[in-house]
PDB file of N, CA and C in Angstrom:
ATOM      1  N   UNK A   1       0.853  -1.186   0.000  1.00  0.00           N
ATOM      2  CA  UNK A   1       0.000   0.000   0.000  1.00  0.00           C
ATOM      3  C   UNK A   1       0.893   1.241   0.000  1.00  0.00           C
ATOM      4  N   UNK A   2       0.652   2.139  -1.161  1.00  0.00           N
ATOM      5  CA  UNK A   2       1.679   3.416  -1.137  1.00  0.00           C
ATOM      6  C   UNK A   2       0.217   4.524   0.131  1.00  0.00           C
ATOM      7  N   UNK A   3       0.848   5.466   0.224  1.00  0.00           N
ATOM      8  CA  UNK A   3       0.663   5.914   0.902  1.00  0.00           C
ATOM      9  C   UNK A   3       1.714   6.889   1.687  1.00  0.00           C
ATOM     10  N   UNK A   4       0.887   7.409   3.209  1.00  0.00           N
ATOM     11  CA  UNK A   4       1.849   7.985   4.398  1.00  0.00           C
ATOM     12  C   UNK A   4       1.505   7.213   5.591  1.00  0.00           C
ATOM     13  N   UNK A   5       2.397   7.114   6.644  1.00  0.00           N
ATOM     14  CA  UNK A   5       1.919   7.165   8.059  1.00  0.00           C
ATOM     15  C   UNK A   5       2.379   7.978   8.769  1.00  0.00           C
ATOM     16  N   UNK A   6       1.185   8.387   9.462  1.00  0.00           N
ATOM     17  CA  UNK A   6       1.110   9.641  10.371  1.00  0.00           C
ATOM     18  C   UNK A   6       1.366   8.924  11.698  1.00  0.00           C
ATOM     19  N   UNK A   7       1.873   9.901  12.652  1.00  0.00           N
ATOM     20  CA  UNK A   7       2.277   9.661  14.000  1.00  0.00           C
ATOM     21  C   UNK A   7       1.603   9.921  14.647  1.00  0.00           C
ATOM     22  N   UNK A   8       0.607  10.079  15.570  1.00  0.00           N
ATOM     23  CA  UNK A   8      -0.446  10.766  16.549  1.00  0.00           C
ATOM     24  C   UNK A   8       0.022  10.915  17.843  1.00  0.00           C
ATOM     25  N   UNK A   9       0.182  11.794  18.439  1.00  0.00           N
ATOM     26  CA  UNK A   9       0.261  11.532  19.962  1.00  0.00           C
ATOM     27  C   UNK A   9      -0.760  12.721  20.697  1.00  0.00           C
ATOM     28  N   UNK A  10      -1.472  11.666  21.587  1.00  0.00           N
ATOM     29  CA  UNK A  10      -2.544  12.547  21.963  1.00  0.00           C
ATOM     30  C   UNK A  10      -2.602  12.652  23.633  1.00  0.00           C
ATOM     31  N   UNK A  11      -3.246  13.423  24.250  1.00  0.00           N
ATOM     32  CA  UNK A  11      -2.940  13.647  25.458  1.00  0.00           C
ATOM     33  C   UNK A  11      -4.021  14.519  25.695  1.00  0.00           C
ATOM     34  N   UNK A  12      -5.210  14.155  26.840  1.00  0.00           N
ATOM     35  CA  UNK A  12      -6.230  14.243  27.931  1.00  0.00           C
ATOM     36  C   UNK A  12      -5.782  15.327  28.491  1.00  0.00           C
ATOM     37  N   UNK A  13      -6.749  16.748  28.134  1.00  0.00           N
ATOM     38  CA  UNK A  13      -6.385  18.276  29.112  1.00  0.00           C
ATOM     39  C   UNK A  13      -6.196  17.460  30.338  1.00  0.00           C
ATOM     40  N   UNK A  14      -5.219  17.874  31.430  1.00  0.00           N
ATOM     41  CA  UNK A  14      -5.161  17.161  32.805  1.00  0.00           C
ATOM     42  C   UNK A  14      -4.732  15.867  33.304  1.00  0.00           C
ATOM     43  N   UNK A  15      -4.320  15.601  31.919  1.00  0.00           N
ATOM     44  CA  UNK A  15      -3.949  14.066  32.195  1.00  0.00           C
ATOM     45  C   UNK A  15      -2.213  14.235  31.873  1.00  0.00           C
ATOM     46  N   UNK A  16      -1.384  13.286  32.255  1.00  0.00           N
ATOM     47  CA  UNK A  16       0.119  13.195  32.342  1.00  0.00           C
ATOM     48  C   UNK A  16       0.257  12.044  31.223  1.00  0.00           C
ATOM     49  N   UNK A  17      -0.588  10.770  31.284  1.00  0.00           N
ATOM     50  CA  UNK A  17      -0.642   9.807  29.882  1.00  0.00           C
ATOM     51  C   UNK A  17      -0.622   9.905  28.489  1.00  0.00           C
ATOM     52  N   UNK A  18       0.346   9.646  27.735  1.00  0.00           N
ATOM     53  CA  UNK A  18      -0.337  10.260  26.344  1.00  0.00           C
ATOM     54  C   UNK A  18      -0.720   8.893  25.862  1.00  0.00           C
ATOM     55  N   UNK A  19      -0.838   8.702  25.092  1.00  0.00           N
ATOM     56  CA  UNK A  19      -1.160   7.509  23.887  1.00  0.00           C
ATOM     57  C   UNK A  19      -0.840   7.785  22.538  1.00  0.00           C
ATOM     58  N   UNK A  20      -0.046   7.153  21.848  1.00  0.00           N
ATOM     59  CA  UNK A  20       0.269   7.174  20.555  1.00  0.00           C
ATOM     60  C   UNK A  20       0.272   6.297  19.655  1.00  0.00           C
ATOM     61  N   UNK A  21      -0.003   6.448  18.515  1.00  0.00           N
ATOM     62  CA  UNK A  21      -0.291   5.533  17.420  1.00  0.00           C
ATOM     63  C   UNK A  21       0.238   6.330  15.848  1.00  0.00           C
ATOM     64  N   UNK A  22       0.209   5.029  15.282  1.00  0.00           N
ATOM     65  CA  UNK A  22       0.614   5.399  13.890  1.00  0.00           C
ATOM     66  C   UNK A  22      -0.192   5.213  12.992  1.00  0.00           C
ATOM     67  N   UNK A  23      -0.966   5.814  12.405  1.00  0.00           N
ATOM     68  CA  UNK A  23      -2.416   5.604  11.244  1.00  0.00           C
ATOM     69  C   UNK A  23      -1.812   5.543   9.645  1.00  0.00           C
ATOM     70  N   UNK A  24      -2.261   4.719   9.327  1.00  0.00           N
ATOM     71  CA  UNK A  24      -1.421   4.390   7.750  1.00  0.00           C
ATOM     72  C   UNK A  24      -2.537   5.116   6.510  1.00  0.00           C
ATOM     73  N   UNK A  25      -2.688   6.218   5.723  1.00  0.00           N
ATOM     74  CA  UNK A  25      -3.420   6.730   4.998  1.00  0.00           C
ATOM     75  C   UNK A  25      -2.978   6.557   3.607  1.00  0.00           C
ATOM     76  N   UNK A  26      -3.518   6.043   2.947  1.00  0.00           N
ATOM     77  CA  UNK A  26      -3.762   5.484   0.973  1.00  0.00           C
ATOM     78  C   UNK A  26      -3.557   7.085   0.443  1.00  0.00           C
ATOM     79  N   UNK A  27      -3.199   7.017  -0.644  1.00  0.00           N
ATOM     80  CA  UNK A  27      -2.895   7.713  -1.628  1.00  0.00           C
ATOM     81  C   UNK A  27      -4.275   8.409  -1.857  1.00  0.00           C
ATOM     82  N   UNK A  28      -5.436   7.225  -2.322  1.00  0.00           N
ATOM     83  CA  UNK A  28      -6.671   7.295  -1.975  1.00  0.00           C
ATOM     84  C   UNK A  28      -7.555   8.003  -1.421  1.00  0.00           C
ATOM     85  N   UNK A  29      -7.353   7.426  -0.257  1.00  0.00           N
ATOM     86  CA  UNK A  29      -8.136   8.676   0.911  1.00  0.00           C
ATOM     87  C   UNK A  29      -7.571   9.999   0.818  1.00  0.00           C
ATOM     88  N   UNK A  30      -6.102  10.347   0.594  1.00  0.00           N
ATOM     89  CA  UNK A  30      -6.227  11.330   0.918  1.00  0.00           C
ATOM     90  C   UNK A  30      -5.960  12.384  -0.801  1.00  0.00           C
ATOM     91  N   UNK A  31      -6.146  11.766  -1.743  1.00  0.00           N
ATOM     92  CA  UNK A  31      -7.447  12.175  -2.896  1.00  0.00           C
ATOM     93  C   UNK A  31      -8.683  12.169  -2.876  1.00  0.00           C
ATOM     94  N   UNK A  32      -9.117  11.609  -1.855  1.00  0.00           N
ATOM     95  CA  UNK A  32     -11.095  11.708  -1.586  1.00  0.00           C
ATOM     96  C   UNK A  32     -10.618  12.779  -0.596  1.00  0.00           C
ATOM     97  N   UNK A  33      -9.804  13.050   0.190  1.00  0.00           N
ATOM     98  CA  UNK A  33      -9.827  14.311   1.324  1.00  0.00           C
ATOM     99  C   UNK A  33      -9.820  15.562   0.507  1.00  0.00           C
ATOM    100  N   UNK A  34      -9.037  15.382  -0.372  1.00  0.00           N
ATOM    101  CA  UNK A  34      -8.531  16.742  -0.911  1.00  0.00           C
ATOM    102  C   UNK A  34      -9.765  17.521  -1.787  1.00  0.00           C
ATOM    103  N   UNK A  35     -10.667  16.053  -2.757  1.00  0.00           N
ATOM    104  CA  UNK A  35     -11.660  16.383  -3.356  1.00  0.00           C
ATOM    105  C   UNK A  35     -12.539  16.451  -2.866  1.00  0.00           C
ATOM    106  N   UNK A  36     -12.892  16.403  -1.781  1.00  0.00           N
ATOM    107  CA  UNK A  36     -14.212  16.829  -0.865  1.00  0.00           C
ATOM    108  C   UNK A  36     -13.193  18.186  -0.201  1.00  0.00           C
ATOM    109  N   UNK A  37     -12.669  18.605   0.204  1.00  0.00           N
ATOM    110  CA  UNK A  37     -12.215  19.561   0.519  1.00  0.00           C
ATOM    111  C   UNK A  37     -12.325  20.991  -0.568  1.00  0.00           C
ATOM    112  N   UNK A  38     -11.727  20.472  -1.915  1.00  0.00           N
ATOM    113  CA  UNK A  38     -12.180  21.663  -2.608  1.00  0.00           C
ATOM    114  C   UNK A  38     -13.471  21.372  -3.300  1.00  0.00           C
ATOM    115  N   UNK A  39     -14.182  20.849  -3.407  1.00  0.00           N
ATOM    116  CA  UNK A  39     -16.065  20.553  -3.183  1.00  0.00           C
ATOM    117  C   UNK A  39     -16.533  21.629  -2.361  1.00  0.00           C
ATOM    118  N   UNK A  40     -16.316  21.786  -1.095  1.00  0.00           N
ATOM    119  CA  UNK A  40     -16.389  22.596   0.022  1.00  0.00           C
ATOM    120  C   UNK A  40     -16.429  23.600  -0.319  1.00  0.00           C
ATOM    121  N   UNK A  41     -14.597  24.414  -0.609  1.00  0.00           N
ATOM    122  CA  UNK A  41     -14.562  25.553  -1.010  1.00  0.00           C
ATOM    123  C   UNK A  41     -15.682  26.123  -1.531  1.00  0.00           C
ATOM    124  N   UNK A  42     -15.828  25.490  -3.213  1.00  0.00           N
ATOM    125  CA  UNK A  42     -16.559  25.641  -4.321  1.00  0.00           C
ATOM    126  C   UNK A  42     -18.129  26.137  -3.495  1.00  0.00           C
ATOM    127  N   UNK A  43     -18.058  24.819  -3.115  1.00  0.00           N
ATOM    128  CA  UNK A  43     -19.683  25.089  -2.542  1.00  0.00           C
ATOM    129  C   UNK A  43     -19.469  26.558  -1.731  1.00  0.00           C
ATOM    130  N   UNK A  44     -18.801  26.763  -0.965  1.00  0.00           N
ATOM    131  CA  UNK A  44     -18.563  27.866   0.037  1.00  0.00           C
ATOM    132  C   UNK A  44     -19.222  29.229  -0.948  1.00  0.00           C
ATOM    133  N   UNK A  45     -17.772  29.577  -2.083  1.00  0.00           N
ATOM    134  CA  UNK A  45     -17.748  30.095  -2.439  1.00  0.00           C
ATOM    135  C   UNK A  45     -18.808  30.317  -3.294  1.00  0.00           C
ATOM    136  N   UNK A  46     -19.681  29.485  -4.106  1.00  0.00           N
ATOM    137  CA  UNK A  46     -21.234  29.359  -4.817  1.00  0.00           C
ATOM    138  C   UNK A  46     -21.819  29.534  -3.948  1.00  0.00           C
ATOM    139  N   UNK A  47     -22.268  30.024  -2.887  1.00  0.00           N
ATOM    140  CA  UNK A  47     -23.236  30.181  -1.996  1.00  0.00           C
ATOM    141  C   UNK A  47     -23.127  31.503  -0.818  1.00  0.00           C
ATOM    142  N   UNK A  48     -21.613  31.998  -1.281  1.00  0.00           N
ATOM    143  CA  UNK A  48     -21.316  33.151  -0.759  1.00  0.00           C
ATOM    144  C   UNK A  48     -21.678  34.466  -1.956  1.00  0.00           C
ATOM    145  N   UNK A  49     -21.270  34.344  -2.967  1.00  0.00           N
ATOM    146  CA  UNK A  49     -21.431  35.157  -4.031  1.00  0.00           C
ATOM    147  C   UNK A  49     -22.201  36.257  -4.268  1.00  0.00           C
ATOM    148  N   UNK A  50     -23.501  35.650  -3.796  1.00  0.00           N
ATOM    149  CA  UNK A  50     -24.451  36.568  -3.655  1.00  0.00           C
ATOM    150  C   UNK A  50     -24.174  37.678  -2.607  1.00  0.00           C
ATOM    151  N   UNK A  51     -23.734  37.450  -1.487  1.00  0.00           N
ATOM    152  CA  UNK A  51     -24.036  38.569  -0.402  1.00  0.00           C
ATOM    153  C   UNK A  51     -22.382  39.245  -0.618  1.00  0.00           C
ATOM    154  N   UNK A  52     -21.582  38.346  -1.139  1.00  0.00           N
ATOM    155  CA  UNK A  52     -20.464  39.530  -1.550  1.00  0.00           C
ATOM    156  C   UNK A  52     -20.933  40.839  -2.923  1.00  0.00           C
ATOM    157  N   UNK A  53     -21.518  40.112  -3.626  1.00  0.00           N
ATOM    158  CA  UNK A  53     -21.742  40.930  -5.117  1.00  0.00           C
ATOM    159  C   UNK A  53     -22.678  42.284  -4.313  1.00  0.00           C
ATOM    160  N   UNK A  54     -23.623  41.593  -3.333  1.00  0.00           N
ATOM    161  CA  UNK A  54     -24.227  42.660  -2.518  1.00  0.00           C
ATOM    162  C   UNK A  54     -23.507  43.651  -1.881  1.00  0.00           C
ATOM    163  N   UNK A  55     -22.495  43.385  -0.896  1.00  0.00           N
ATOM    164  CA  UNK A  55     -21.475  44.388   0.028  1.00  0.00           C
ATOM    165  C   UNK A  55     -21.008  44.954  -0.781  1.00  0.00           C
ATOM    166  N   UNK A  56     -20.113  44.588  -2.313  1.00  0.00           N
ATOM    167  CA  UNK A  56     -19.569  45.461  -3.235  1.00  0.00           C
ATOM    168  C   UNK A  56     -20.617  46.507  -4.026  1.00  0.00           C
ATOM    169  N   UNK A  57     -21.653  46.325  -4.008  1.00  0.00           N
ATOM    170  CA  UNK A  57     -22.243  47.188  -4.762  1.00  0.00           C
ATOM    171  C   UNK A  57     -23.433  47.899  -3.977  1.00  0.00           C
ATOM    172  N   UNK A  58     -23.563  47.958  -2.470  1.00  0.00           N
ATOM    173  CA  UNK A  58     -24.220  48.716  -1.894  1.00  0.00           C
ATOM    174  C   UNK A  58     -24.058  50.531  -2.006  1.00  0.00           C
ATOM    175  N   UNK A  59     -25.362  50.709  -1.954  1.00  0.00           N
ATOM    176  CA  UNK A  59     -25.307  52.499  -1.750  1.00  0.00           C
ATOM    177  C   UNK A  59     -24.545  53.111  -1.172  1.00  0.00           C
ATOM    178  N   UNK A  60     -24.207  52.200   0.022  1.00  0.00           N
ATOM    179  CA  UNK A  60     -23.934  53.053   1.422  1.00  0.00           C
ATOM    180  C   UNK A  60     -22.465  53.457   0.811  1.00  0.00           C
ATOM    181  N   UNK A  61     -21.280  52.778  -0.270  1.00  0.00           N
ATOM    182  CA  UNK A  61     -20.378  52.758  -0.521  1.00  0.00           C
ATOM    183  C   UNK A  61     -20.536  53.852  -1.760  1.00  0.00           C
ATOM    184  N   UNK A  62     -21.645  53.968  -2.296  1.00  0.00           N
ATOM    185  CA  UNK A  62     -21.208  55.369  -3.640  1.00  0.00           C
ATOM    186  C   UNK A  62     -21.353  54.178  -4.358  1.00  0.00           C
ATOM    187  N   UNK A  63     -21.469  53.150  -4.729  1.00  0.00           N
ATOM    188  CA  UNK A  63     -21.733  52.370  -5.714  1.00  0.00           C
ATOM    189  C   UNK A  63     -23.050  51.607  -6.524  1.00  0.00           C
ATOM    190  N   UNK A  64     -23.252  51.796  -7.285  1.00  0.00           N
ATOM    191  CA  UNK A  64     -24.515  51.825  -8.178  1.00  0.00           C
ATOM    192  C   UNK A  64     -24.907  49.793  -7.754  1.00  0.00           C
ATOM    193  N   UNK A  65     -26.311  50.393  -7.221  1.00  0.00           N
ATOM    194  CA  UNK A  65     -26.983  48.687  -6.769  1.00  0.00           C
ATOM    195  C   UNK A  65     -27.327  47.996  -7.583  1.00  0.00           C
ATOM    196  N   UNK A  66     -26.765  46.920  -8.120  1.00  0.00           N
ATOM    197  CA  UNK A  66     -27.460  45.856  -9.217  1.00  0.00           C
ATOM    198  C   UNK A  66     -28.928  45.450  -9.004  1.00  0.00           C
ATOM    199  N   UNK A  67     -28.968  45.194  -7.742  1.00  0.00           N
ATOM    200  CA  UNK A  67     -30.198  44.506  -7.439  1.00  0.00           C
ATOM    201  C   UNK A  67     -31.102  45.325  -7.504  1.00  0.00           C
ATOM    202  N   UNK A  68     -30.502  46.621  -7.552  1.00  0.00           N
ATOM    203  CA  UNK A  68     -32.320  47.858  -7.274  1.00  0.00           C
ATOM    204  C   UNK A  68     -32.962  48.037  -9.257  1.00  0.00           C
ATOM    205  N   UNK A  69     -34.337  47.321  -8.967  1.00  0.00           N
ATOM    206  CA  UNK A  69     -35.323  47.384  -9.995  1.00  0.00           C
ATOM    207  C   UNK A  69     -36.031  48.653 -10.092  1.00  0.00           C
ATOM    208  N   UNK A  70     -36.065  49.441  -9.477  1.00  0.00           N
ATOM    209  CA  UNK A  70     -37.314  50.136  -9.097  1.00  0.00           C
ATOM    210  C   UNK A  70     -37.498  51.183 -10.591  1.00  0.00           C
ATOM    211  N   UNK A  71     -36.569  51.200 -11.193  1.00  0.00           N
ATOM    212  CA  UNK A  71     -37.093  51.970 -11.888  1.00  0.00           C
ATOM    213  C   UNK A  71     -37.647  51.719 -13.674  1.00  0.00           C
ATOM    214  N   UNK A  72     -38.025  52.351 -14.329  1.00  0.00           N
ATOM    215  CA  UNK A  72     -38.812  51.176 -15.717  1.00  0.00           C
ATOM    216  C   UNK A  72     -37.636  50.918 -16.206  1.00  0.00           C
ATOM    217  N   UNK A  73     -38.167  49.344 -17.031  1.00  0.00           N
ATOM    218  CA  UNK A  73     -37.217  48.751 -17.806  1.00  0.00           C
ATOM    219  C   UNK A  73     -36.547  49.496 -18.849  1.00  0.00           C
ATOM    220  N   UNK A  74     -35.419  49.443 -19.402  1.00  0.00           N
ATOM    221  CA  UNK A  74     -34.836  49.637 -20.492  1.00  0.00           C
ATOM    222  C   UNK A  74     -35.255  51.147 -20.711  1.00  0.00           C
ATOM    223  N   UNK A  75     -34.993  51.962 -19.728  1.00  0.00           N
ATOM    224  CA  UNK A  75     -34.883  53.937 -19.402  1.00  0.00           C
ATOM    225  C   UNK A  75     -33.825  53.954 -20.126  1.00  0.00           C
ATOM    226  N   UNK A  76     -32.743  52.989 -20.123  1.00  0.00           N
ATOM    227  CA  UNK A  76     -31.420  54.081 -20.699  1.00  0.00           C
ATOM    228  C   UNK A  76     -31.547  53.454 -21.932  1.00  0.00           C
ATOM    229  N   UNK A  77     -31.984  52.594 -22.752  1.00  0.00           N
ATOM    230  CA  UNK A  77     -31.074  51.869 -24.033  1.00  0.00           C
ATOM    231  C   UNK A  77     -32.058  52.542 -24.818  1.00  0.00           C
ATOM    232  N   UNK A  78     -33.212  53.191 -25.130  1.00  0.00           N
ATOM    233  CA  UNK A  78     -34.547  53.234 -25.742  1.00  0.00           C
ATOM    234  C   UNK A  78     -34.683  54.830 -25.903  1.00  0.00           C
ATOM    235  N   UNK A  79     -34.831  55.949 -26.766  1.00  0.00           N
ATOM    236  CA  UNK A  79     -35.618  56.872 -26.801  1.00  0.00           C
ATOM    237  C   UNK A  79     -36.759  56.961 -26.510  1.00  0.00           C
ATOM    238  N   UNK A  80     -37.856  58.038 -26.066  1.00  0.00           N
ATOM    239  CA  UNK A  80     -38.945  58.087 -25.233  1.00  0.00           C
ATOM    240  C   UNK A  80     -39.667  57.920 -27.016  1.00  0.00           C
ATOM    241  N   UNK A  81     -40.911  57.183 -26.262  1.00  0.00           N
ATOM    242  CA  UNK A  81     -41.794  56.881 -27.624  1.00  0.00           C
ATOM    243  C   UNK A  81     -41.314  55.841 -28.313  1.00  0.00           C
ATOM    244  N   UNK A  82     -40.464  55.034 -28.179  1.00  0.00           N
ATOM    245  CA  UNK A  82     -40.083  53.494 -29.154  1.00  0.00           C
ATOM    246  C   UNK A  82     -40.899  52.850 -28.271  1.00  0.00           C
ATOM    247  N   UNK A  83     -41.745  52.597 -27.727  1.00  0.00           N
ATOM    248  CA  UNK A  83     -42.188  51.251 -27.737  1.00  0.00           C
ATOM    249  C   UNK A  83     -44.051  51.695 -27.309  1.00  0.00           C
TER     250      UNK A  83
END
């Protein structure tokens, strides 16, 4: 089995005992770690997007709001009377 082994040594707040072991990890696993790890990110970042695109383009900053509809469609691309 290629791979690593890791060393562990662990130790109980308050305790003087440690316990240690050596865990043997596949090439494998830690290509399923890495790809669920940047899965994560991704997801993070797809699900953050929105409320960043928001903070960058709030009023409060002088910056023109994407999200604000309020006013009629297609005011700037159209002369008054085309449609």
């Amino acid at each position: 089995m290629t791979g690593y082994a890791l060393h562990v040594r662990m130790r109980r707040a308050g305790s003087q005992r440690a316990s240690e072991r050596t865990l043997q990890v596949s090439d494998a696993a830690l290509a399923r770690l890495r790809r669920g790890a940047l899965f994560a990110l991704a997801a993070a970042l797809f699900l953050l997007a929105p409320f960043a695109m928001a903070a960058l383009t709030s009023p409060e900053k002088g910056r023109r709001d994407v999200f604000d509809h309020s006013g009629p469609p297609f005011d700037y691309a159209f002369p008054e009377g085309t449609f």
